[in-house]
PDB file of N, CA and C in Angstrom:
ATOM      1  N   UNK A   1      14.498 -37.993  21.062  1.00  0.00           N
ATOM      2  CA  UNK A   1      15.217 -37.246  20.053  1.00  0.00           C
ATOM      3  C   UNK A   1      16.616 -36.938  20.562  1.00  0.00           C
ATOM      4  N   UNK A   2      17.630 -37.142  19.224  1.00  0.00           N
ATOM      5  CA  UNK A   2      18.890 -36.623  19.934  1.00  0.00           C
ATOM      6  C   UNK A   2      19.002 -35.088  20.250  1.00  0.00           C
ATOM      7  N   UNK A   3      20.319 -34.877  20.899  1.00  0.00           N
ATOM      8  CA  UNK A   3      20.458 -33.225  21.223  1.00  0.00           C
ATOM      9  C   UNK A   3      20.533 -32.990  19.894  1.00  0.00           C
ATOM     10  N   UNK A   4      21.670 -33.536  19.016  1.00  0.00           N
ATOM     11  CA  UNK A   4      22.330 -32.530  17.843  1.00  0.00           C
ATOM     12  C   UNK A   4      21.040 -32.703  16.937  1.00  0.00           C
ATOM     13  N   UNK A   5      19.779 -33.737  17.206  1.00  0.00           N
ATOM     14  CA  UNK A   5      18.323 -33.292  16.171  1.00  0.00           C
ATOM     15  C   UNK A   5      17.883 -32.098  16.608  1.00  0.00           C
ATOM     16  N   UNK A   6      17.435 -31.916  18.065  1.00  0.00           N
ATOM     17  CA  UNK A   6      17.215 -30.534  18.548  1.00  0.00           C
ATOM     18  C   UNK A   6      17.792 -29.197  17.996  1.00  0.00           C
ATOM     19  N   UNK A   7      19.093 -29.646  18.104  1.00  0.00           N
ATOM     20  CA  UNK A   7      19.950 -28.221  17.700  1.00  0.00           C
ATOM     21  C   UNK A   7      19.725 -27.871  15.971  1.00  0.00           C
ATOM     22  N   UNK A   8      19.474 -28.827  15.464  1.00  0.00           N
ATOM     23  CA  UNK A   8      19.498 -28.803  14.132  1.00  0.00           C
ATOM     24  C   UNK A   8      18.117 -28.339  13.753  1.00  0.00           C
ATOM     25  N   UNK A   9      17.339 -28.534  14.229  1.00  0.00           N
ATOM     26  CA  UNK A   9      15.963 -27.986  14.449  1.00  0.00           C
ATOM     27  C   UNK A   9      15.582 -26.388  14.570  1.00  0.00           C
ATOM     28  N   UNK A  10      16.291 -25.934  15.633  1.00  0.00           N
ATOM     29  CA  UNK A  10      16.938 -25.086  16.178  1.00  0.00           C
ATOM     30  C   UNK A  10      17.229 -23.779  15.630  1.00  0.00           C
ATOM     31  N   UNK A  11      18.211 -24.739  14.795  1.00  0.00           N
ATOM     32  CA  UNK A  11      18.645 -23.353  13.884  1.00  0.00           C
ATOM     33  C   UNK A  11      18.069 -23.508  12.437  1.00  0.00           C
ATOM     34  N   UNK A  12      17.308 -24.385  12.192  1.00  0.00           N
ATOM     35  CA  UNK A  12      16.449 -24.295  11.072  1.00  0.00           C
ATOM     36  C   UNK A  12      15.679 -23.140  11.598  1.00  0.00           C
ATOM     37  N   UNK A  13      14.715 -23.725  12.628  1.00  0.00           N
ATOM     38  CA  UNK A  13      13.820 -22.718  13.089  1.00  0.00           C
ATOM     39  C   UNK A  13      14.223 -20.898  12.756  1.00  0.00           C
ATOM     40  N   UNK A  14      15.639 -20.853  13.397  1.00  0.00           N
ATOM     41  CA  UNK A  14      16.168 -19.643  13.580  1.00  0.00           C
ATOM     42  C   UNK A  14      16.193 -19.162  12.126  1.00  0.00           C
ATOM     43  N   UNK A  15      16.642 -19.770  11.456  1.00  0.00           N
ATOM     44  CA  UNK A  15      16.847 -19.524  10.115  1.00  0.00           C
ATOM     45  C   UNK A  15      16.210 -18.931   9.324  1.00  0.00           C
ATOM     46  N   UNK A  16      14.499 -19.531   9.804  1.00  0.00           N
ATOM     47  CA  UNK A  16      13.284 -19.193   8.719  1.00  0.00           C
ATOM     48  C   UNK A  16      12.870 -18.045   9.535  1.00  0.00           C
ATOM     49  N   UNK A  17      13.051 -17.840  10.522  1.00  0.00           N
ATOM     50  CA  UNK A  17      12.663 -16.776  11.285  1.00  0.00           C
ATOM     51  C   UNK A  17      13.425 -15.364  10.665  1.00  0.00           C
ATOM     52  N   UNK A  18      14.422 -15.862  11.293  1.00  0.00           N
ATOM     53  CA  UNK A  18      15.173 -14.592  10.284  1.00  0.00           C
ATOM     54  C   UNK A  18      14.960 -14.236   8.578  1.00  0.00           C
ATOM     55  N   UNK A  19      14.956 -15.568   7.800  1.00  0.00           N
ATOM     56  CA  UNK A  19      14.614 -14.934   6.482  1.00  0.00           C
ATOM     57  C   UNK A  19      12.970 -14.234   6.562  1.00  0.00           C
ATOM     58  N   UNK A  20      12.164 -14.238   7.494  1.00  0.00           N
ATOM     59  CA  UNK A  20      10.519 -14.043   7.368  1.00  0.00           C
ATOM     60  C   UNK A  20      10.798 -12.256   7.841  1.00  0.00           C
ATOM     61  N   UNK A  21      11.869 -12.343   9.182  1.00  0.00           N
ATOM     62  CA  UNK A  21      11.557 -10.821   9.103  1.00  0.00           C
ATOM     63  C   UNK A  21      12.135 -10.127   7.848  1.00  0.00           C
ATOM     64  N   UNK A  22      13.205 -10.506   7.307  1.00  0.00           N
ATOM     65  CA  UNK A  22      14.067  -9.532   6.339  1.00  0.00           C
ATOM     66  C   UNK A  22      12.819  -9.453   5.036  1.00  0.00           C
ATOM     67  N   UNK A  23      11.954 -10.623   5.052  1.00  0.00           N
ATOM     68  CA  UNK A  23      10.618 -10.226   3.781  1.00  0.00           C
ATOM     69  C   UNK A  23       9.611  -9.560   4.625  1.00  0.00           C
ATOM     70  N   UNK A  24       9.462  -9.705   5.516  1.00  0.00           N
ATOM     71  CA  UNK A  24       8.461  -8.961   6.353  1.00  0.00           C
ATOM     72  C   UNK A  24       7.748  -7.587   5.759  1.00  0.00           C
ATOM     73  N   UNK A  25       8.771  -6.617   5.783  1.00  0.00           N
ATOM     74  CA  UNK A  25       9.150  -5.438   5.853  1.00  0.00           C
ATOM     75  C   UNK A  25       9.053  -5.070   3.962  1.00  0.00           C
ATOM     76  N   UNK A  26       8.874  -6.116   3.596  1.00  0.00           N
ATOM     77  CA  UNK A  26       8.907  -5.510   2.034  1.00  0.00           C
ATOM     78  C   UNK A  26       8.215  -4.554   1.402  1.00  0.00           C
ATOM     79  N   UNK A  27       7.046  -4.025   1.821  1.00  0.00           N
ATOM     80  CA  UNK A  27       5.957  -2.794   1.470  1.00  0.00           C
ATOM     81  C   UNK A  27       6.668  -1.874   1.911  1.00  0.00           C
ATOM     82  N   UNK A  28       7.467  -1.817   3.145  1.00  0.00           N
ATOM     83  CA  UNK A  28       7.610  -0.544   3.856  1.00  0.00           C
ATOM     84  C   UNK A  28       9.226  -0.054   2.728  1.00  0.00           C
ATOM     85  N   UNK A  29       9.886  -1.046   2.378  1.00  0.00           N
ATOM     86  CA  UNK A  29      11.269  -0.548   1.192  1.00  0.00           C
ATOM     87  C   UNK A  29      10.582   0.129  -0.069  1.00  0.00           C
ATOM     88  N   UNK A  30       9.615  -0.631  -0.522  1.00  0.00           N
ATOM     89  CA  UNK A  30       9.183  -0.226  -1.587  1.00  0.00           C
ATOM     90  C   UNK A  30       8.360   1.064  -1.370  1.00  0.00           C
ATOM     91  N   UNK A  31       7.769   1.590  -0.642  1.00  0.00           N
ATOM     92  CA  UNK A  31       7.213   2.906  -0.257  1.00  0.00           C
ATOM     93  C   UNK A  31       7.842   3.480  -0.660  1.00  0.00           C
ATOM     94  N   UNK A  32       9.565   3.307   0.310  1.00  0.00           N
ATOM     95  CA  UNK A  32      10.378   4.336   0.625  1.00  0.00           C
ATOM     96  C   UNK A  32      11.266   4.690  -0.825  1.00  0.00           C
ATOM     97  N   UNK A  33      11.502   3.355  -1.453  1.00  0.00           N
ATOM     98  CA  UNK A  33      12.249   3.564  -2.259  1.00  0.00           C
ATOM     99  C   UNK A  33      12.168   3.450  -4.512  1.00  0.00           C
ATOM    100  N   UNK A  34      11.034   2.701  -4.098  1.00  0.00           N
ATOM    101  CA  UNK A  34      10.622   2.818  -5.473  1.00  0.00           C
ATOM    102  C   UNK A  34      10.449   4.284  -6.535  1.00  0.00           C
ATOM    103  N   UNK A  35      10.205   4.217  -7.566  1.00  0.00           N
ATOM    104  CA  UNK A  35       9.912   5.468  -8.344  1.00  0.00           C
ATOM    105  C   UNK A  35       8.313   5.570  -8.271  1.00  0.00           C
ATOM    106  N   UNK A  36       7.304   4.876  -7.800  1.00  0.00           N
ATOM    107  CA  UNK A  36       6.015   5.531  -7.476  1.00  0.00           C
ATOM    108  C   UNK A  36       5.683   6.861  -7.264  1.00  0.00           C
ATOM    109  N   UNK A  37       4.509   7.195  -7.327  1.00  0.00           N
ATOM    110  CA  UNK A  37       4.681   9.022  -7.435  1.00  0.00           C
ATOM    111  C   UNK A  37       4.200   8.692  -6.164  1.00  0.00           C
ATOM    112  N   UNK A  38       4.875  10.350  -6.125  1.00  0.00           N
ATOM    113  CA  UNK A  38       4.854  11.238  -4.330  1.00  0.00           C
ATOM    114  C   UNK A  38       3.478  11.332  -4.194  1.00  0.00           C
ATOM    115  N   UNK A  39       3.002  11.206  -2.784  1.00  0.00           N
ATOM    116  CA  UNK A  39       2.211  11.085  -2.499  1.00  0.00           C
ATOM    117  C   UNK A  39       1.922  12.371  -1.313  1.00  0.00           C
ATOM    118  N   UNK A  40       0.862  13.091  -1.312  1.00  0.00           N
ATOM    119  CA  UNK A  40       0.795  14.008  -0.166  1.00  0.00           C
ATOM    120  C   UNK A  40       0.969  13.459   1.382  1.00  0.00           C
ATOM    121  N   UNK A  41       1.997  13.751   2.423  1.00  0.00           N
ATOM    122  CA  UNK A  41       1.938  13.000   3.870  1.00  0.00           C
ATOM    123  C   UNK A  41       0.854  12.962   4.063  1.00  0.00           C
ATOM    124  N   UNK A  42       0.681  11.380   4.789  1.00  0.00           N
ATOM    125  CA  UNK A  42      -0.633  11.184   5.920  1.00  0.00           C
ATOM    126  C   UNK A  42      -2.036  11.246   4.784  1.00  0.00           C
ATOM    127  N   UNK A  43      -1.910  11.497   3.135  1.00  0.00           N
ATOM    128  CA  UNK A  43      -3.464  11.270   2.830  1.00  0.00           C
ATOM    129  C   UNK A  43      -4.019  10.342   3.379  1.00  0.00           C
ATOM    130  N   UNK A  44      -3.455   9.274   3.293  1.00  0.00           N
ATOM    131  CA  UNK A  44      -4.609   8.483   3.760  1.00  0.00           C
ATOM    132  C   UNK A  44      -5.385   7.906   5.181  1.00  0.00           C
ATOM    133  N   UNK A  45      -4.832   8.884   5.514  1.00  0.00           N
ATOM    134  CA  UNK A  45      -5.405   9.116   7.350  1.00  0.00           C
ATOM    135  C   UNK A  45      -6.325  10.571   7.437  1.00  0.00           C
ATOM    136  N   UNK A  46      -6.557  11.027   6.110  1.00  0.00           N
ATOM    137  CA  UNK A  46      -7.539  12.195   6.192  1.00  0.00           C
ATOM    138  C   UNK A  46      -9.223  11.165   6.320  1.00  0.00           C
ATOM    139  N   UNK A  47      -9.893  12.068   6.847  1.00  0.00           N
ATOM    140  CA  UNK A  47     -11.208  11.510   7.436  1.00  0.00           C
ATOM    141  C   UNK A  47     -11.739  11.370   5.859  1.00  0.00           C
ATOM    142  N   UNK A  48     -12.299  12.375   5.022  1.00  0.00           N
ATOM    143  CA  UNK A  48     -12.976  12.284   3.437  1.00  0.00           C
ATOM    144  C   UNK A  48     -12.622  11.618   2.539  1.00  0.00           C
ATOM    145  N   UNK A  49     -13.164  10.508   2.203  1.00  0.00           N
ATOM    146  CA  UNK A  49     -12.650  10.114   1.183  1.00  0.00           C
ATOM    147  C   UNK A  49     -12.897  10.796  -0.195  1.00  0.00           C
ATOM    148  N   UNK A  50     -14.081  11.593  -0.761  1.00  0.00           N
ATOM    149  CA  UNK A  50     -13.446  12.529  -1.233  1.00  0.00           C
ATOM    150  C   UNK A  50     -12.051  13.475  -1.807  1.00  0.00           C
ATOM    151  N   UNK A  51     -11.709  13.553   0.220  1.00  0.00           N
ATOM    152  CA  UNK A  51     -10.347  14.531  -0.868  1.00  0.00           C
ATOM    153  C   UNK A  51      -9.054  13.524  -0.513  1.00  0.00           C
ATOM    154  N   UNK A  52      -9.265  12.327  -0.052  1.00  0.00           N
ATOM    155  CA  UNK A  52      -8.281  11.229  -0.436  1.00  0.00           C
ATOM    156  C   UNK A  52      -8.346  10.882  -1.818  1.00  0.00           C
ATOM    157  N   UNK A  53      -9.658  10.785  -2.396  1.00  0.00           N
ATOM    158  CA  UNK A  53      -9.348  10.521  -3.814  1.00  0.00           C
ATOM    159  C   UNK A  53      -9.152  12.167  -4.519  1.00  0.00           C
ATOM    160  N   UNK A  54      -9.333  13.248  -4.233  1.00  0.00           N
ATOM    161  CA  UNK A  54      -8.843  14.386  -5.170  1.00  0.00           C
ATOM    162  C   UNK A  54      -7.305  14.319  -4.815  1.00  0.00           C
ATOM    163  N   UNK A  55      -6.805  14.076  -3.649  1.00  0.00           N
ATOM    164  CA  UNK A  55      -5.196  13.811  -3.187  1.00  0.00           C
ATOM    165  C   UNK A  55      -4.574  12.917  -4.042  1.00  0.00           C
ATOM    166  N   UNK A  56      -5.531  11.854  -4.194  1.00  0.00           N
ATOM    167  CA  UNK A  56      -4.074  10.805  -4.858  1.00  0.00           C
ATOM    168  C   UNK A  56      -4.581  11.063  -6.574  1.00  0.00           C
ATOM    169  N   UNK A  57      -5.255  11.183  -6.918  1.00  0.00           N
ATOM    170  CA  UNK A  57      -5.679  11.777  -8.493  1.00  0.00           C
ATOM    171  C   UNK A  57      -5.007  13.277  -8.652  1.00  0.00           C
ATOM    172  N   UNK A  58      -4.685  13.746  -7.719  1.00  0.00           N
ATOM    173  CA  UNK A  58      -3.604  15.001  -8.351  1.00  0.00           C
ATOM    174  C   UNK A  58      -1.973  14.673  -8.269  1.00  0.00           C
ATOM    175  N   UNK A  59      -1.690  13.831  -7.100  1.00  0.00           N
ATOM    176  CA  UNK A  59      -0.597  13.418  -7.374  1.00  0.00           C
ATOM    177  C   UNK A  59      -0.459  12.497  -8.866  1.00  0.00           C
ATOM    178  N   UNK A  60      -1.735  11.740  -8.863  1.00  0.00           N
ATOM    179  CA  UNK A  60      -1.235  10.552 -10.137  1.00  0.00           C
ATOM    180  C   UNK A  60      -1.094  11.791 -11.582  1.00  0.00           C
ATOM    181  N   UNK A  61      -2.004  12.943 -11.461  1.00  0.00           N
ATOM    182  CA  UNK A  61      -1.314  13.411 -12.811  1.00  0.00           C
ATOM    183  C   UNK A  61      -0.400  14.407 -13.216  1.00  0.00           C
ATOM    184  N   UNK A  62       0.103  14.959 -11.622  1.00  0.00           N
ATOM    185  CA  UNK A  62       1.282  15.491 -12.084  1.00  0.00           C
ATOM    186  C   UNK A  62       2.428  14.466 -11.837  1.00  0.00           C
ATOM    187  N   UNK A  63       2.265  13.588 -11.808  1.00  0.00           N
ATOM    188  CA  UNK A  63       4.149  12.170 -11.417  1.00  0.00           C
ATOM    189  C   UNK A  63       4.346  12.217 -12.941  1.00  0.00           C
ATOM    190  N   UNK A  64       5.703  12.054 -13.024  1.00  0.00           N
ATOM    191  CA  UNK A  64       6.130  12.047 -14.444  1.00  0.00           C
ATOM    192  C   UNK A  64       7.020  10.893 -14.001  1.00  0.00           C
ATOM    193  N   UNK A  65       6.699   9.563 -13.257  1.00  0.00           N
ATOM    194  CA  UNK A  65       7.434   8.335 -12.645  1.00  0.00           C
ATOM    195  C   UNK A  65       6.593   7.356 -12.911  1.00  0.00           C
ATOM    196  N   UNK A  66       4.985   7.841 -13.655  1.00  0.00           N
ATOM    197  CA  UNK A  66       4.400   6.248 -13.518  1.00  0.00           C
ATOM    198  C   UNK A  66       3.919   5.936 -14.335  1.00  0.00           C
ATOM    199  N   UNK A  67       4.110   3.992 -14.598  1.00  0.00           N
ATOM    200  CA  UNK A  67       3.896   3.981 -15.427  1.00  0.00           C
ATOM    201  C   UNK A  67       2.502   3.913 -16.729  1.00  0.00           C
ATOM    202  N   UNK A  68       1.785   4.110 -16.214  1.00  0.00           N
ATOM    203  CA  UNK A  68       0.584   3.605 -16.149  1.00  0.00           C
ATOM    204  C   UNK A  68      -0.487   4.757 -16.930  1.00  0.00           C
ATOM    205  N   UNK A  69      -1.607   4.820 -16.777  1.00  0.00           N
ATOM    206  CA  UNK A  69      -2.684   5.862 -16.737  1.00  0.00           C
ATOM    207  C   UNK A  69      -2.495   6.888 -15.372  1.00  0.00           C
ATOM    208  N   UNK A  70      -2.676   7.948 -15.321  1.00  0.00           N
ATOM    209  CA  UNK A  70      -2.927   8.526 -14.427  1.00  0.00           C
ATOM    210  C   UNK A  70      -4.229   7.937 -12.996  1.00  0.00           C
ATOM    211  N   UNK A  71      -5.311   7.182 -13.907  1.00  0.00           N
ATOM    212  CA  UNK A  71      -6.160   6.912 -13.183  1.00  0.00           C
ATOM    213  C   UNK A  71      -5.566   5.186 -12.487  1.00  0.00           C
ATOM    214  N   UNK A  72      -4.356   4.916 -13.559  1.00  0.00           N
ATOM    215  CA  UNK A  72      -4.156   3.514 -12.985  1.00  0.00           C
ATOM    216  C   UNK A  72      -3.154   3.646 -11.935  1.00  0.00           C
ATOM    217  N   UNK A  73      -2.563   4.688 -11.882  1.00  0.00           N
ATOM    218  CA  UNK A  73      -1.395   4.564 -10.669  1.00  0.00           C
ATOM    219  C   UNK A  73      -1.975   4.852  -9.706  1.00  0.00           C
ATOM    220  N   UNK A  74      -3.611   5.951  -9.858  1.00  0.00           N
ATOM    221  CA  UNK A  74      -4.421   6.411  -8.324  1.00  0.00           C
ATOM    222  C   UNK A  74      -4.444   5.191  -7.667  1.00  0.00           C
ATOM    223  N   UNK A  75      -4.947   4.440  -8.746  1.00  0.00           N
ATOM    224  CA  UNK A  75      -6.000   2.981  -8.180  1.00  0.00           C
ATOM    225  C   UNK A  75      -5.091   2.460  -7.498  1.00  0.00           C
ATOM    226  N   UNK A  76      -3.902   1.515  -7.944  1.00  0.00           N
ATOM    227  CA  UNK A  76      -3.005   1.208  -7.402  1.00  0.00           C
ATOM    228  C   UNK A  76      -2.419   1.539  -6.225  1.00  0.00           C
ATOM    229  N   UNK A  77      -1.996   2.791  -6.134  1.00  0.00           N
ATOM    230  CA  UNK A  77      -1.661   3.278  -4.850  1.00  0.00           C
ATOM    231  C   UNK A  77      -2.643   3.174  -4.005  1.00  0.00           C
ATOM    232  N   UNK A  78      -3.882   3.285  -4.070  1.00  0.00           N
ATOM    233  CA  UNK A  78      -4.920   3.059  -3.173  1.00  0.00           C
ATOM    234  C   UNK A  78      -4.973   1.695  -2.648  1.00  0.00           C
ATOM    235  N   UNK A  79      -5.000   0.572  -4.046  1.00  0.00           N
ATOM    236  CA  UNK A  79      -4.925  -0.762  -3.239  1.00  0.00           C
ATOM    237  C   UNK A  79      -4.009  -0.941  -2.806  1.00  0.00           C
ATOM    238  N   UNK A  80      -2.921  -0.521  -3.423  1.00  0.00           N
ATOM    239  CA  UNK A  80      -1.329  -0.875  -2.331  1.00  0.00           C
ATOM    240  C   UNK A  80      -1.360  -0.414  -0.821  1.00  0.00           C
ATOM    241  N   UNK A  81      -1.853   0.191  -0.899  1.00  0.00           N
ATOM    242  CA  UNK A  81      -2.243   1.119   0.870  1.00  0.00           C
ATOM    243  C   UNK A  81      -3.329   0.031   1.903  1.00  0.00           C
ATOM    244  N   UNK A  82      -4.281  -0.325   1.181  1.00  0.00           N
ATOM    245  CA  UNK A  82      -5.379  -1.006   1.761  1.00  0.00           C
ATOM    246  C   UNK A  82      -4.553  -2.866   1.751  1.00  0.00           C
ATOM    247  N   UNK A  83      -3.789  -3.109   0.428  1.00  0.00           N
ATOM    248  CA  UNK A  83      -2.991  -4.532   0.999  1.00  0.00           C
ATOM    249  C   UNK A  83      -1.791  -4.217   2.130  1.00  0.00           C
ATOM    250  N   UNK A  84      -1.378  -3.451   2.011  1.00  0.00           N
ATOM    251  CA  UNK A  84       0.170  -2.709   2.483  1.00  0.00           C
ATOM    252  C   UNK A  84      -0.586  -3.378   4.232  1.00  0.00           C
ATOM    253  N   UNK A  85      -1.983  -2.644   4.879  1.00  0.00           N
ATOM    254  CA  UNK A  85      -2.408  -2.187   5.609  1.00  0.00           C
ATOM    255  C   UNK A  85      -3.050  -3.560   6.121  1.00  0.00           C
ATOM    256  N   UNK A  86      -3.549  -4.385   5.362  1.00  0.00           N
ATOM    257  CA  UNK A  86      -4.047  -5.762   5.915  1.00  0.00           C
ATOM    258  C   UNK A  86      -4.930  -6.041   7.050  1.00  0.00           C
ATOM    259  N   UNK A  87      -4.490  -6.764   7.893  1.00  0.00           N
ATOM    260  CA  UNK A  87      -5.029  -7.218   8.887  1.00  0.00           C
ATOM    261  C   UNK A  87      -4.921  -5.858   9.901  1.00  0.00           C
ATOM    262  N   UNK A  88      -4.472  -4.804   9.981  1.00  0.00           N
ATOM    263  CA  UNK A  88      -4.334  -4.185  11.113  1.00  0.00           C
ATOM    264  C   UNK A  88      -5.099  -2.755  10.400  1.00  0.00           C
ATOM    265  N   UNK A  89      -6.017  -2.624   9.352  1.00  0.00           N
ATOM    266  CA  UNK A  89      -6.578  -2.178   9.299  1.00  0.00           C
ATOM    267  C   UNK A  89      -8.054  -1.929   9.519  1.00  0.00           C
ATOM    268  N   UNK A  90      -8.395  -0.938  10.079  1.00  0.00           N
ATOM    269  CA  UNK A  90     -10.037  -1.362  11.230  1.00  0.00           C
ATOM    270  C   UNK A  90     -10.869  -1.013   9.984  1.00  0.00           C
ATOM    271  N   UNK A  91     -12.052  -1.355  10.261  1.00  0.00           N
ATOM    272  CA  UNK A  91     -13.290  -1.664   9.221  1.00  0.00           C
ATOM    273  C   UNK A  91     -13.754  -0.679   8.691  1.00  0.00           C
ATOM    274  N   UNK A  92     -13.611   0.606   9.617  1.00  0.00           N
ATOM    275  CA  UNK A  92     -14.161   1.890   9.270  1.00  0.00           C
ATOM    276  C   UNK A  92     -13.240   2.311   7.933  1.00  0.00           C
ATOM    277  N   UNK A  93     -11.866   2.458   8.875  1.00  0.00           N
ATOM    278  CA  UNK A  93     -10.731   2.753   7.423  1.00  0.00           C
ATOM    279  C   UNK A  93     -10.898   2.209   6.639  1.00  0.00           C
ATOM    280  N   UNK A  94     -11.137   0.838   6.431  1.00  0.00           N
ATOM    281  CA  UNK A  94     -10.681   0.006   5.397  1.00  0.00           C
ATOM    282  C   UNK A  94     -12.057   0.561   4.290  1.00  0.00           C
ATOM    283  N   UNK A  95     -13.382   0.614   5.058  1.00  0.00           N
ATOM    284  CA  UNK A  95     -14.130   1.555   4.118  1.00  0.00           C
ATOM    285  C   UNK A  95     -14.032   2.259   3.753  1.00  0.00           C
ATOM    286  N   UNK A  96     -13.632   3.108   4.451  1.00  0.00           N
ATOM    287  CA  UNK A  96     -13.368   5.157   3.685  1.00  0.00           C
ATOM    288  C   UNK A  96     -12.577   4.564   2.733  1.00  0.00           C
ATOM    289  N   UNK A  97     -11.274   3.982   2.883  1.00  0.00           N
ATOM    290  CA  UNK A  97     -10.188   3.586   1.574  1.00  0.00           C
ATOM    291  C   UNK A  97     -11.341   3.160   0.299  1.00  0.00           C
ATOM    292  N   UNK A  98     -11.912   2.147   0.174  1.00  0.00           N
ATOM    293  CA  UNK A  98     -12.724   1.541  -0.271  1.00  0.00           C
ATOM    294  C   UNK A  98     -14.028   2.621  -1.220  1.00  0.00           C
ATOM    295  N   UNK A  99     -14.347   3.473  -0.389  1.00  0.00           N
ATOM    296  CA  UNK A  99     -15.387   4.851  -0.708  1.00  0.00           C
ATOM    297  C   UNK A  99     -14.663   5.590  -1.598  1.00  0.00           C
ATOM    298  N   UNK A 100     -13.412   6.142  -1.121  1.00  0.00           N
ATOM    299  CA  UNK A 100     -11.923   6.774  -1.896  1.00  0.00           C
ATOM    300  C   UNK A 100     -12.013   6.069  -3.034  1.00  0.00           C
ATOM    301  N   UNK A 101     -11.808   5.048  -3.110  1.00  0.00           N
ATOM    302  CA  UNK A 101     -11.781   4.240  -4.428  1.00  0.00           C
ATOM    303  C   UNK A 101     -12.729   4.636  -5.500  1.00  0.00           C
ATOM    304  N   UNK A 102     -14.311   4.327  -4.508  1.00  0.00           N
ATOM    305  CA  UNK A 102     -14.962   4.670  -6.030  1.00  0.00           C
ATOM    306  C   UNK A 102     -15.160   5.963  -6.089  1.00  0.00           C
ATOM    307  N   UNK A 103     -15.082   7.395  -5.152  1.00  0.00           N
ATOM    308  CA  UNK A 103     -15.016   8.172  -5.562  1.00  0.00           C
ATOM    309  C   UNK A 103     -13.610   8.692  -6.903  1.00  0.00           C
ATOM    310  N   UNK A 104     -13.053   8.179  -6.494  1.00  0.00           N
ATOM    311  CA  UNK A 104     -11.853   7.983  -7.518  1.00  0.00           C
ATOM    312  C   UNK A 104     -12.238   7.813  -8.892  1.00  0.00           C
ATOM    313  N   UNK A 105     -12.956   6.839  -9.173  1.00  0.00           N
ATOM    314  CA  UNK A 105     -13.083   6.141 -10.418  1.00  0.00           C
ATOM    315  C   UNK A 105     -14.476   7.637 -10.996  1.00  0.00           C
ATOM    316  N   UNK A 106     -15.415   8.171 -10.242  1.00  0.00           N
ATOM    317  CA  UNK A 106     -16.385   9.173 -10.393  1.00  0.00           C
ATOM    318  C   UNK A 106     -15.386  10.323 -11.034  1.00  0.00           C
ATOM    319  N   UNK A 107     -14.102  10.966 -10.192  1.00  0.00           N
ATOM    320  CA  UNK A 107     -13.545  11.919 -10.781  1.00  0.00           C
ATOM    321  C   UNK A 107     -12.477  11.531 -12.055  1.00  0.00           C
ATOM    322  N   UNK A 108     -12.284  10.499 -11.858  1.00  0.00           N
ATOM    323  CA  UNK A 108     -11.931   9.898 -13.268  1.00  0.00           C
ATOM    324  C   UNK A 108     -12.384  10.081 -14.760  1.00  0.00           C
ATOM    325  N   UNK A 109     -13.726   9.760 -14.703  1.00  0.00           N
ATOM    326  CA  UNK A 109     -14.436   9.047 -15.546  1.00  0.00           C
ATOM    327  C   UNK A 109     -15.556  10.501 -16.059  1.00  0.00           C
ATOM    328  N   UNK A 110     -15.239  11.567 -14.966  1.00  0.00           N
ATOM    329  CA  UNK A 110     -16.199  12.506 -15.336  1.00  0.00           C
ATOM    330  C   UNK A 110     -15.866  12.917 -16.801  1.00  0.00           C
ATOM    331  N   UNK A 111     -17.186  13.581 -17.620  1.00  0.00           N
ATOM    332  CA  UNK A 111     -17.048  14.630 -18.879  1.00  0.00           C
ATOM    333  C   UNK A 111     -16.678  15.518 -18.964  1.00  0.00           C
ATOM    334  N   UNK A 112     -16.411  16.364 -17.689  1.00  0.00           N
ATOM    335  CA  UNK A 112     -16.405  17.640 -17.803  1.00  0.00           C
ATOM    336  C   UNK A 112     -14.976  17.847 -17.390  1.00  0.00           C
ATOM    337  N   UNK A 113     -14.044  17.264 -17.042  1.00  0.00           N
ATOM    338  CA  UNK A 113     -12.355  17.111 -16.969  1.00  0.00           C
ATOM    339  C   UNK A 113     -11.843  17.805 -17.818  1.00  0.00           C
TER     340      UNK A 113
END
């Protein structure tokens, strides 16, 4: 192979590298900066899923930012947290999130609301 194939290689390589981190990072802008409703710090590092789902079901119905159902922005934010979280989320969490969920859909769906 010539040098100037190498080099050209090179900075292809460099290239895609750099465009991968600047998308990398795309969950963490949109957290910060979207109109999604506020969310209480750290819910979702509370041990209960329980009051992870009474946490994000009180934020979803007082936001006057979303667009959705109250019960559809919980949901959402929940899966956005559990995709957001991916591969570096451990099995236990990724359950409680998961438990959160359907307790979610229970205080949802109750009659007595």
């Amino acid at each position: 192979m010539s040098k100037t194939m190498l080099t050209k290689r090179k900075t292809t390589s460099s290239s895609a590298h750099r465009d991968t981190r600047k998308t990398r990072k795309w969950s963490a802008r949109v957290t910060q900066t979207s109109d999604a409703m506020d969310l209480r710090k750290n819910v979702f590092r509370l041990s209960d899923p329980k009051k992870i789902a009474r946490s994000v079901k009180r934020s979803a119905q007082q936001s006057n930012r979303r667009k959705g159902t109250p019960y559809q922005s919980a949901m959402s934010m929940l899966n956005f947290y559990i995709n957001r979280a991916g591969k570096n989320l451990t099995p236990a969490k990724k359950e409680k999130l998961e438990k959160a969920k359907e307790e979610l859909k229970v205080l949802f769906h109750r009659t007595d609301d």
